[in-house]
PDB file of N, CA and C in Angstrom:
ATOM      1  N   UNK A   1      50.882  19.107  -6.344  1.00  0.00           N
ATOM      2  CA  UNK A   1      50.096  18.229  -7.188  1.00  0.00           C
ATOM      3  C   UNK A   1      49.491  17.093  -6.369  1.00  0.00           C
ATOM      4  N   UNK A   2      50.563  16.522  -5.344  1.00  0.00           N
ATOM      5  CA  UNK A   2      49.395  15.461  -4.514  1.00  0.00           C
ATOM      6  C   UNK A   2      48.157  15.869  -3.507  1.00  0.00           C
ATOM      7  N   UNK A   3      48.724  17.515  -3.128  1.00  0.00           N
ATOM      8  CA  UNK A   3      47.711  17.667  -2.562  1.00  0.00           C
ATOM      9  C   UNK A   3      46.341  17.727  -2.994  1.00  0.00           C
ATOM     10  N   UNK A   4      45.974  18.285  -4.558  1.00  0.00           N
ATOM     11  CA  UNK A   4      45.193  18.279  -5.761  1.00  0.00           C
ATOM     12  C   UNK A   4      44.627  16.598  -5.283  1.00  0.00           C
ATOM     13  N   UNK A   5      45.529  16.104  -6.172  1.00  0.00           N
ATOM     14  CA  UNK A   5      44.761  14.227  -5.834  1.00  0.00           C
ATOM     15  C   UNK A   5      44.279  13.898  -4.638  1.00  0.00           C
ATOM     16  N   UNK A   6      45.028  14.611  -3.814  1.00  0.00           N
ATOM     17  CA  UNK A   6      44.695  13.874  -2.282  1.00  0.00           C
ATOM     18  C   UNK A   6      43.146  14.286  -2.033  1.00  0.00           C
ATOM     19  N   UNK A   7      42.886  16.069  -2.671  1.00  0.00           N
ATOM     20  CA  UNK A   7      41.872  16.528  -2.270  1.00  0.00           C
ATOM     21  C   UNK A   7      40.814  15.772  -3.360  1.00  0.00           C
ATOM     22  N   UNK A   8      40.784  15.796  -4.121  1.00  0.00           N
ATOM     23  CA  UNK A   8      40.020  14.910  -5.663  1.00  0.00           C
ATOM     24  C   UNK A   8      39.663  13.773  -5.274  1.00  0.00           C
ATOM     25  N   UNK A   9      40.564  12.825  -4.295  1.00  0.00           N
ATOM     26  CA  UNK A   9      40.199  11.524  -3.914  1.00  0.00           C
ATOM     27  C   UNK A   9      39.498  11.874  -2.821  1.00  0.00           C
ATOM     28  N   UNK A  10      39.416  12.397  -2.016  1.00  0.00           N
ATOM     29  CA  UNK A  10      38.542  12.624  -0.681  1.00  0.00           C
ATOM     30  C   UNK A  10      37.419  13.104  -1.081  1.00  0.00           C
ATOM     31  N   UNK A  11      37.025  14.050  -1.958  1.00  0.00           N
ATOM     32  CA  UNK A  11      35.951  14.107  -2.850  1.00  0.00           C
ATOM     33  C   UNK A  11      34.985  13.823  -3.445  1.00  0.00           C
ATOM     34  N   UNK A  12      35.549  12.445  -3.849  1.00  0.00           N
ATOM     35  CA  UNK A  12      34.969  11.366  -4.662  1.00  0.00           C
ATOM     36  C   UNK A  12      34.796  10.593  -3.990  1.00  0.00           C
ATOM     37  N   UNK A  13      35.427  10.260  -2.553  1.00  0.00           N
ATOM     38  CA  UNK A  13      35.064   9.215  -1.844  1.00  0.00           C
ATOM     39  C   UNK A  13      34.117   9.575  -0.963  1.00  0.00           C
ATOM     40  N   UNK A  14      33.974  11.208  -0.537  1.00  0.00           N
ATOM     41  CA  UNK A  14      32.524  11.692  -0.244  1.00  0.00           C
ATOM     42  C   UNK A  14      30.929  11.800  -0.427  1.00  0.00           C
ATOM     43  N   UNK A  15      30.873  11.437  -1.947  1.00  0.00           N
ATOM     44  CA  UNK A  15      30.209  11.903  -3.045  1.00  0.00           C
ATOM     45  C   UNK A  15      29.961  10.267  -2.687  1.00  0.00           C
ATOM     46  N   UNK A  16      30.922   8.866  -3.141  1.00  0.00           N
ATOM     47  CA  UNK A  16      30.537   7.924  -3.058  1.00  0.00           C
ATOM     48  C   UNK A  16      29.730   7.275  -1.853  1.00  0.00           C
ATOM     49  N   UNK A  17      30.167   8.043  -0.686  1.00  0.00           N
ATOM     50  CA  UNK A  17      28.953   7.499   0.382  1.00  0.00           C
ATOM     51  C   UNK A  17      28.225   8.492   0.633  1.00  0.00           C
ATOM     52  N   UNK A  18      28.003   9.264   0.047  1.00  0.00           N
ATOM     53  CA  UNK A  18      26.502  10.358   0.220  1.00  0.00           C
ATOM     54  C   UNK A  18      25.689   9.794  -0.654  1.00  0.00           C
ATOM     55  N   UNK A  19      25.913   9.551  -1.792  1.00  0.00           N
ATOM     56  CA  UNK A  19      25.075   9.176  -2.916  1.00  0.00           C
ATOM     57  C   UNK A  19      23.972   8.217  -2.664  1.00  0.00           C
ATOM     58  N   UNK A  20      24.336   6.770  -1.773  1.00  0.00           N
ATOM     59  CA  UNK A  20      22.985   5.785  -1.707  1.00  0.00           C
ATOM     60  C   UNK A  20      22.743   6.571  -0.634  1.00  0.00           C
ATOM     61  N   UNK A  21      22.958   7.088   0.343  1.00  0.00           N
ATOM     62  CA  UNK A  21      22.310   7.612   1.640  1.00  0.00           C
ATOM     63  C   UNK A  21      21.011   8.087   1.276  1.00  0.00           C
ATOM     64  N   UNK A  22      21.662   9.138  -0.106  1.00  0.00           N
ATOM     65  CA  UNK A  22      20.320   9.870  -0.708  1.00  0.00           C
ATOM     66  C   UNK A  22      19.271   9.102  -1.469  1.00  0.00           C
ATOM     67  N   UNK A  23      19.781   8.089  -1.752  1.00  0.00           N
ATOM     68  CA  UNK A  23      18.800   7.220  -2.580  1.00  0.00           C
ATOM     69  C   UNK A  23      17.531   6.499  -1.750  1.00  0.00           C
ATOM     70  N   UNK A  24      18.044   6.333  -0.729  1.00  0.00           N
ATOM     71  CA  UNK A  24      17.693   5.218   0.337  1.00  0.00           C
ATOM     72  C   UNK A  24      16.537   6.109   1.362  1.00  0.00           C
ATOM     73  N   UNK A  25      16.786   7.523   1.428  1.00  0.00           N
ATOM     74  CA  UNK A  25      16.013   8.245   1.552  1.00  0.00           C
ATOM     75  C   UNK A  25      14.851   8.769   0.663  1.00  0.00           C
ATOM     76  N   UNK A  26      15.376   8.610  -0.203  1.00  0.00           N
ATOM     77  CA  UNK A  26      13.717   9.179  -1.055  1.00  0.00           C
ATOM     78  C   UNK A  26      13.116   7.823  -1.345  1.00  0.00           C
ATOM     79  N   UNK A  27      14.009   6.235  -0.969  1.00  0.00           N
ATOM     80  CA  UNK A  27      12.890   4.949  -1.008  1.00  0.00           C
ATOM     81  C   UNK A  27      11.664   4.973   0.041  1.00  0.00           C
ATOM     82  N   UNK A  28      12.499   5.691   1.172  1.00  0.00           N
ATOM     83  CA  UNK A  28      11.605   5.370   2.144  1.00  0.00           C
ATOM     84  C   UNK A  28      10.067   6.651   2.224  1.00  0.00           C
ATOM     85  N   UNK A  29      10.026   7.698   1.380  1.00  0.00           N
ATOM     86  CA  UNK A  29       9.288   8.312   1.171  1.00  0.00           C
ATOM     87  C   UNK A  29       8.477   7.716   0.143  1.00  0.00           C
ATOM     88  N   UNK A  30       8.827   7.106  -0.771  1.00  0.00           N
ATOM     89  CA  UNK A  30       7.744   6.043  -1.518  1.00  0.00           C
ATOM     90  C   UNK A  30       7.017   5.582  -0.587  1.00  0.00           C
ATOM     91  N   UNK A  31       7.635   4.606   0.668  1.00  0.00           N
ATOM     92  CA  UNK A  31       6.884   3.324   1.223  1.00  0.00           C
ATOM     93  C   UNK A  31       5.449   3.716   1.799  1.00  0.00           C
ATOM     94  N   UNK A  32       5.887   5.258   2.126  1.00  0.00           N
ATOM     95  CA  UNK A  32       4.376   6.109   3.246  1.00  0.00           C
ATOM     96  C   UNK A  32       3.549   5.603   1.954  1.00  0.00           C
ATOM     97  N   UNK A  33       3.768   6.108   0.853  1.00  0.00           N
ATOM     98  CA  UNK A  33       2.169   5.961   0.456  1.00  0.00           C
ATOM     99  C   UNK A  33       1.732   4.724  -0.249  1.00  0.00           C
ATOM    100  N   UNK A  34       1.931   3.628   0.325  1.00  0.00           N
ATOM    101  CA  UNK A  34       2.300   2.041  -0.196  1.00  0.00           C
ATOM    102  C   UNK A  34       0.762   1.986   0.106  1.00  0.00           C
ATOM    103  N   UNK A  35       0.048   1.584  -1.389  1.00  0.00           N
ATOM    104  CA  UNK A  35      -1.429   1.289  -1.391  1.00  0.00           C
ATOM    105  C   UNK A  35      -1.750  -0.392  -1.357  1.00  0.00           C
ATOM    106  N   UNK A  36      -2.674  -0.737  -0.465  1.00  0.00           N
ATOM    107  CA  UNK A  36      -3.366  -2.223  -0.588  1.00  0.00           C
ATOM    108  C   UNK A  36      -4.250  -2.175  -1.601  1.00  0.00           C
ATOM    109  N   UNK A  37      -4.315  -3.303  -2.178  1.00  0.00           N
ATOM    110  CA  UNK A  37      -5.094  -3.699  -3.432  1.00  0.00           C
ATOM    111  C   UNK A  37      -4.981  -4.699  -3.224  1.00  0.00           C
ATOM    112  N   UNK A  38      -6.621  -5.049  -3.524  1.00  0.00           N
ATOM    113  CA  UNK A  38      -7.389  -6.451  -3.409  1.00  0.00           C
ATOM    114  C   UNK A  38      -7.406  -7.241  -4.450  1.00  0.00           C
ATOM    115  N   UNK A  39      -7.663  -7.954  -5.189  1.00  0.00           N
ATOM    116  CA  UNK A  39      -7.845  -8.689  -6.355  1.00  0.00           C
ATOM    117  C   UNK A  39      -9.461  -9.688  -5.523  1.00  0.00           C
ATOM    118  N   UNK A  40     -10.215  -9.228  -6.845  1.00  0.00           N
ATOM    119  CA  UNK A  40     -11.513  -9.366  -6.764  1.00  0.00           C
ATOM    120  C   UNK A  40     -11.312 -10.508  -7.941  1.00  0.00           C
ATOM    121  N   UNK A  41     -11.746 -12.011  -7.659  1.00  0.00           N
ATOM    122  CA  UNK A  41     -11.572 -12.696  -8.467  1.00  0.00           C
ATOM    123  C   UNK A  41     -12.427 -12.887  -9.106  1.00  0.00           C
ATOM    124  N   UNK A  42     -13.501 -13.319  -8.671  1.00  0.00           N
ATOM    125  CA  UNK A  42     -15.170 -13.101  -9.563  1.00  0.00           C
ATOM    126  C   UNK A  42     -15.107 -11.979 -10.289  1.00  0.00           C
ATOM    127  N   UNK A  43     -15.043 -10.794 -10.163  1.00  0.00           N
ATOM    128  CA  UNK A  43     -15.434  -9.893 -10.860  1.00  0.00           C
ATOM    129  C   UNK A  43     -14.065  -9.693 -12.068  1.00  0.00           C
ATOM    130  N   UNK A  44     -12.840 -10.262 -11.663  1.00  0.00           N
ATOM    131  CA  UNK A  44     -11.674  -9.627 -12.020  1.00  0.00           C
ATOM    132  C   UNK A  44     -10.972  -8.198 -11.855  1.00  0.00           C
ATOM    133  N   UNK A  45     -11.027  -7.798 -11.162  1.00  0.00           N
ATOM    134  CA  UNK A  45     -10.641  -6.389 -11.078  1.00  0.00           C
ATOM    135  C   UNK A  45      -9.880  -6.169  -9.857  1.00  0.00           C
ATOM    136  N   UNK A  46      -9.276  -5.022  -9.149  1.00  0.00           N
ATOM    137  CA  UNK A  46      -8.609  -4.815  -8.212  1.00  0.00           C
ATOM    138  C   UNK A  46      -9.180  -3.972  -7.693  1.00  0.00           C
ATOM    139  N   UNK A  47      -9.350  -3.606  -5.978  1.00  0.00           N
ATOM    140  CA  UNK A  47     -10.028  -2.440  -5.095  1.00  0.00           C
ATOM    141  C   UNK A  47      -8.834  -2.247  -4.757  1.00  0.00           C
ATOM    142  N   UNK A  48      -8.872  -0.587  -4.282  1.00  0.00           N
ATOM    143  CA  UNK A  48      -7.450   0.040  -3.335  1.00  0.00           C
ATOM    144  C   UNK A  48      -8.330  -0.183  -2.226  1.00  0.00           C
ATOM    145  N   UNK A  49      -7.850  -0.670  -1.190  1.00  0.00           N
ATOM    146  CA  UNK A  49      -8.157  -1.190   0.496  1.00  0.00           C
ATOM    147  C   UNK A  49      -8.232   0.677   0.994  1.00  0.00           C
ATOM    148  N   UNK A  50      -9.146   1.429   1.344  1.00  0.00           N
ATOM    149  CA  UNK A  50      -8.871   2.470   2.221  1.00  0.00           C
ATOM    150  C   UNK A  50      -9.978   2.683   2.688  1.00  0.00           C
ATOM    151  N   UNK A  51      -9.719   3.995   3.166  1.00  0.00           N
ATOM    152  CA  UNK A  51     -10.775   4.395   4.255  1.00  0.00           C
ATOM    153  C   UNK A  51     -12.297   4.325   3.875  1.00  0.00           C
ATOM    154  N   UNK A  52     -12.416   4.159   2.593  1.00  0.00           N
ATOM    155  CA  UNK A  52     -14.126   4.223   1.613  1.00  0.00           C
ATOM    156  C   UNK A  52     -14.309   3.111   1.721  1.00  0.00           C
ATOM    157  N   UNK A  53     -13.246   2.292   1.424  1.00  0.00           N
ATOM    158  CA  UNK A  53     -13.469   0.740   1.608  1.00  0.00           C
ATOM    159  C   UNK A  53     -13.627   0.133   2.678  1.00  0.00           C
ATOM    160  N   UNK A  54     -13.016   0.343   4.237  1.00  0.00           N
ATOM    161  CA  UNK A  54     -13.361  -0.113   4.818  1.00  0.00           C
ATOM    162  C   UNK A  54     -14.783   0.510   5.489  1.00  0.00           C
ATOM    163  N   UNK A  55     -14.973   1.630   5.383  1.00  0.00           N
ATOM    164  CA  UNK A  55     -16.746   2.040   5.911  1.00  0.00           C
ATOM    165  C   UNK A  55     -17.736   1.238   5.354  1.00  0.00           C
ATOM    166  N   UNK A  56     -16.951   0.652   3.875  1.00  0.00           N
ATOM    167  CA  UNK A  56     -18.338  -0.448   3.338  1.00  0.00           C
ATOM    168  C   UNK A  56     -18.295  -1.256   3.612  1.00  0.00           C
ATOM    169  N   UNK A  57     -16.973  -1.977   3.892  1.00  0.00           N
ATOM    170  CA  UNK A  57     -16.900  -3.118   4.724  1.00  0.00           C
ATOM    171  C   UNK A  57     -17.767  -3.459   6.247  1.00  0.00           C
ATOM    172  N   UNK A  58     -17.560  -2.388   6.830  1.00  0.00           N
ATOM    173  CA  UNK A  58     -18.158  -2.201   8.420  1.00  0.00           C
ATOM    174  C   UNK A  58     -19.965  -2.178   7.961  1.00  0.00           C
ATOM    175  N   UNK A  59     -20.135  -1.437   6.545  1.00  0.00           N
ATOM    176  CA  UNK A  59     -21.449  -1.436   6.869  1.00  0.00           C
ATOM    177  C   UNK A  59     -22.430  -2.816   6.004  1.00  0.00           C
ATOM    178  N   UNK A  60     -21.085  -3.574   5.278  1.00  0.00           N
ATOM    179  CA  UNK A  60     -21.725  -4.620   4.877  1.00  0.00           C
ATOM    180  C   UNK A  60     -21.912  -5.966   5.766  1.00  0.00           C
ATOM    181  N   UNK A  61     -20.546  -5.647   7.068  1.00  0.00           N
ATOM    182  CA  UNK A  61     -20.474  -6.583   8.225  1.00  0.00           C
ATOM    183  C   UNK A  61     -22.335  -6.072   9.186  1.00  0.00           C
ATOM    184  N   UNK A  62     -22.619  -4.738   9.291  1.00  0.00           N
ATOM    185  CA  UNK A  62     -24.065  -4.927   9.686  1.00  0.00           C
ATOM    186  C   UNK A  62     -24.649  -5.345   9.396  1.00  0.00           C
ATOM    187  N   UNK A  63     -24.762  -5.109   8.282  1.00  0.00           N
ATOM    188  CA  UNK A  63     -26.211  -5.144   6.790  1.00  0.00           C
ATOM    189  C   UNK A  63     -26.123  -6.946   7.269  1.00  0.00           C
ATOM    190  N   UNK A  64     -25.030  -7.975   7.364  1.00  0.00           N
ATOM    191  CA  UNK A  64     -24.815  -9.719   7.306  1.00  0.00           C
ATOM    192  C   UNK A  64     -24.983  -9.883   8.718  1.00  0.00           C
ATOM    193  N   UNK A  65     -25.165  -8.606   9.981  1.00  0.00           N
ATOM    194  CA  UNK A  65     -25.417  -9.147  10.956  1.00  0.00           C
ATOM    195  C   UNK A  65     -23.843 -10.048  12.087  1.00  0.00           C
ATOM    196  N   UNK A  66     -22.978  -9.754  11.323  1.00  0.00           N
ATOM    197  CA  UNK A  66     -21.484 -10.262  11.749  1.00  0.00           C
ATOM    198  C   UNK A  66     -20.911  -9.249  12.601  1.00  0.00           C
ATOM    199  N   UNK A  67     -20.565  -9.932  13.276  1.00  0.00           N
ATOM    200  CA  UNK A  67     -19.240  -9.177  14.399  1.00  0.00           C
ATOM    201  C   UNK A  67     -17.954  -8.820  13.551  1.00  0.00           C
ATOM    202  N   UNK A  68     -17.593  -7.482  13.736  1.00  0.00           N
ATOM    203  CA  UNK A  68     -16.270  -7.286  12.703  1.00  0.00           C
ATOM    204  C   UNK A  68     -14.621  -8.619  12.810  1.00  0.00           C
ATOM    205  N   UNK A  69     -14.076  -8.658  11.812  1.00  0.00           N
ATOM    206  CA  UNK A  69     -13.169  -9.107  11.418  1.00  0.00           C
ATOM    207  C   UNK A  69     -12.534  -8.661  10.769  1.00  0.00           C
ATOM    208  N   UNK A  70     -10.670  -8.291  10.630  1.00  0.00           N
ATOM    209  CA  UNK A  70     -10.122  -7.762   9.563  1.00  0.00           C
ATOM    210  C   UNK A  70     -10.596  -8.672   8.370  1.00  0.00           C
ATOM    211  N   UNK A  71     -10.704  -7.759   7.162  1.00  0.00           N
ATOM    212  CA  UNK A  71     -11.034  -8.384   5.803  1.00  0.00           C
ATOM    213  C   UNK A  71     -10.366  -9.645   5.381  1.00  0.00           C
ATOM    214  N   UNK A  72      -8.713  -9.348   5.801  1.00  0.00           N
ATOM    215  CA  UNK A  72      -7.511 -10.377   5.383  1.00  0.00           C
ATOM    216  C   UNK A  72      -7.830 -11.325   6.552  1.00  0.00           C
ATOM    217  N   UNK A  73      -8.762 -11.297   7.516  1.00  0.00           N
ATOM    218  CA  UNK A  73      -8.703 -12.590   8.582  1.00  0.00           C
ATOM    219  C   UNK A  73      -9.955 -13.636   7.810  1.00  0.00           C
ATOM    220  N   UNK A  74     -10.660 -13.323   7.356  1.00  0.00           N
ATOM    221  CA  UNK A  74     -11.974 -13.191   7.070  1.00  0.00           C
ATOM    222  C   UNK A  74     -11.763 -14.622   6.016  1.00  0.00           C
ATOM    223  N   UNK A  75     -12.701 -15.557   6.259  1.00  0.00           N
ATOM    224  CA  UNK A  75     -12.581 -16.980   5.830  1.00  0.00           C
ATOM    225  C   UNK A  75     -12.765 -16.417   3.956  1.00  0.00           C
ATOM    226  N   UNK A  76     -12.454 -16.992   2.863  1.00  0.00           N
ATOM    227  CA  UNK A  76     -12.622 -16.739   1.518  1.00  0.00           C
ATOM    228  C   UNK A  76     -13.834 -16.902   1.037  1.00  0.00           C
ATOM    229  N   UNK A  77     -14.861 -17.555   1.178  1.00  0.00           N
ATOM    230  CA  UNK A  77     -16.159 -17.561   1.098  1.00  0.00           C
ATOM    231  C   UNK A  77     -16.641 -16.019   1.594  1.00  0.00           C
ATOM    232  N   UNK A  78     -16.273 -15.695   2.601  1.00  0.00           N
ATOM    233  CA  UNK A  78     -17.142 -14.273   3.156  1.00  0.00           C
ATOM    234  C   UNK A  78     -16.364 -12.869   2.334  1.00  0.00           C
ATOM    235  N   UNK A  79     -14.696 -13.171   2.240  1.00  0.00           N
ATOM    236  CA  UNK A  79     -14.568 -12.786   1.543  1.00  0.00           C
ATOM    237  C   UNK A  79     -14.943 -12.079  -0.404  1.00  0.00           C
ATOM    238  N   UNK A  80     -15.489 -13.305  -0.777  1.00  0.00           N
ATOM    239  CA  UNK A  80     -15.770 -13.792  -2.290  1.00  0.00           C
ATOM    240  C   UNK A  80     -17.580 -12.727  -2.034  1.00  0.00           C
ATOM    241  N   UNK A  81     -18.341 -12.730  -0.720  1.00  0.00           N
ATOM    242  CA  UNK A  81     -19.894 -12.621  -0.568  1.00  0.00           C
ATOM    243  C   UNK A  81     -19.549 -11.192  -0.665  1.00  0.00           C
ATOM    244  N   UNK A  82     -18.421 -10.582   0.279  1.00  0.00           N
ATOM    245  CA  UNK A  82     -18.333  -8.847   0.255  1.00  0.00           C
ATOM    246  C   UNK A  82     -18.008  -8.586  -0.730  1.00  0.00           C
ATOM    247  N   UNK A  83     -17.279  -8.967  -1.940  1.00  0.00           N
ATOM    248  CA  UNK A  83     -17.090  -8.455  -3.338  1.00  0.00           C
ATOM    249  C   UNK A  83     -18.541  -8.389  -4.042  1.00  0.00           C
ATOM    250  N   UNK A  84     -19.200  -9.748  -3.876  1.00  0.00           N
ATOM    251  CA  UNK A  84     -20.326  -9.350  -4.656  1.00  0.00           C
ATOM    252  C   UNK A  84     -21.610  -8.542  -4.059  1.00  0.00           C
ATOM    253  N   UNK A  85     -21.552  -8.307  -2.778  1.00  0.00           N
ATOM    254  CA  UNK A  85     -22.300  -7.482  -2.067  1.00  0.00           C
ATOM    255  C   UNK A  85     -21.888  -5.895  -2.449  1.00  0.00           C
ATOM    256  N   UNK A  86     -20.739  -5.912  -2.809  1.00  0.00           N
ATOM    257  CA  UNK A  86     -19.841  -4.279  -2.614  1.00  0.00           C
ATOM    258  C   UNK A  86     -20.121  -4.427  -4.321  1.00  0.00           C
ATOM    259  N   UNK A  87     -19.952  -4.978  -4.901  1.00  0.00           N
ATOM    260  CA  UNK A  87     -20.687  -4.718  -6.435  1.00  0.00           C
ATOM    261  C   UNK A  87     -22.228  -3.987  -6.822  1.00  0.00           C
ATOM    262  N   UNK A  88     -22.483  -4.832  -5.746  1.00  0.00           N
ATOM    263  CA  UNK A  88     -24.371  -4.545  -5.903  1.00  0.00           C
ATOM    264  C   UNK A  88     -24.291  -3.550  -5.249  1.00  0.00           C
ATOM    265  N   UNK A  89     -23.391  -2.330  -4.015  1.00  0.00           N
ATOM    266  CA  UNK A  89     -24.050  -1.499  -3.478  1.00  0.00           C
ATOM    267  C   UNK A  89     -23.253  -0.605  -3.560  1.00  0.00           C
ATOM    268  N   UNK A  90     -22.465   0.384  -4.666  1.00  0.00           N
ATOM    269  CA  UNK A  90     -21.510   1.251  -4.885  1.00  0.00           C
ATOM    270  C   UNK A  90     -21.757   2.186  -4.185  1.00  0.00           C
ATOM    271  N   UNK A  91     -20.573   2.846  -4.218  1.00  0.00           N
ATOM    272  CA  UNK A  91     -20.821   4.362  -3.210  1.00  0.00           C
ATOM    273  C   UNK A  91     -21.561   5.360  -3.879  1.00  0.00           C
ATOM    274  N   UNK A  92     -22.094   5.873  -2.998  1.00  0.00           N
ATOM    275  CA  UNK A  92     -23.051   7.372  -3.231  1.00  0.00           C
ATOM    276  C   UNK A  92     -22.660   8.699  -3.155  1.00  0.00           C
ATOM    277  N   UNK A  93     -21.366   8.878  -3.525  1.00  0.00           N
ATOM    278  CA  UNK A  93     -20.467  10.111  -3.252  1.00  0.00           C
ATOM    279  C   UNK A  93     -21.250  10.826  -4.490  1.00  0.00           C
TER     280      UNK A  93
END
């Protein structure tokens, strides 16, 4: 009979540290697809930051004649001008 418990407790105390291992693993498969979103305050709305977004970015930094800058470096005024520039010139997909 103790061997029963002995084996039941080793069991359960297996189960108890496998369990977050597994949890902690499928968190970190969330994080890959962790999306940026902008908050567009003039307009109110939110952009997902990606690859569509930044080609308009690069081609609204021509179109203003500017040397590139990450978006998030980018003073809030120029910021506030590419929202309403990227309003006026939606994609053509």
């Amino acid at each position: 009979m103790r061997r029963i418990n002995r084996y039941t407790g080793a069991l359960i105390l297996a189960a108890a540290i496998v369990a977050p291992a597994s949890v902690v693993v499928e968190a970190r498969a969330q994080e890959a697809g962790v999306q940026v979103r902008v908050y567009d305050r003039d307009h109110r709305d939110y952009h997902n930051w990606d690859d569509r977004e930044d080609r308009a970015y690069r081609r609204y930094l021509e179109v203003q004649h500017r040397n590139y800058r990450e978006y998030n470096r980018q003073h809030y005024r120029v910021q506030r001008h590419y929202w309403n520039w990227r309003h006026s010139h939606p994609d053509r997909d």
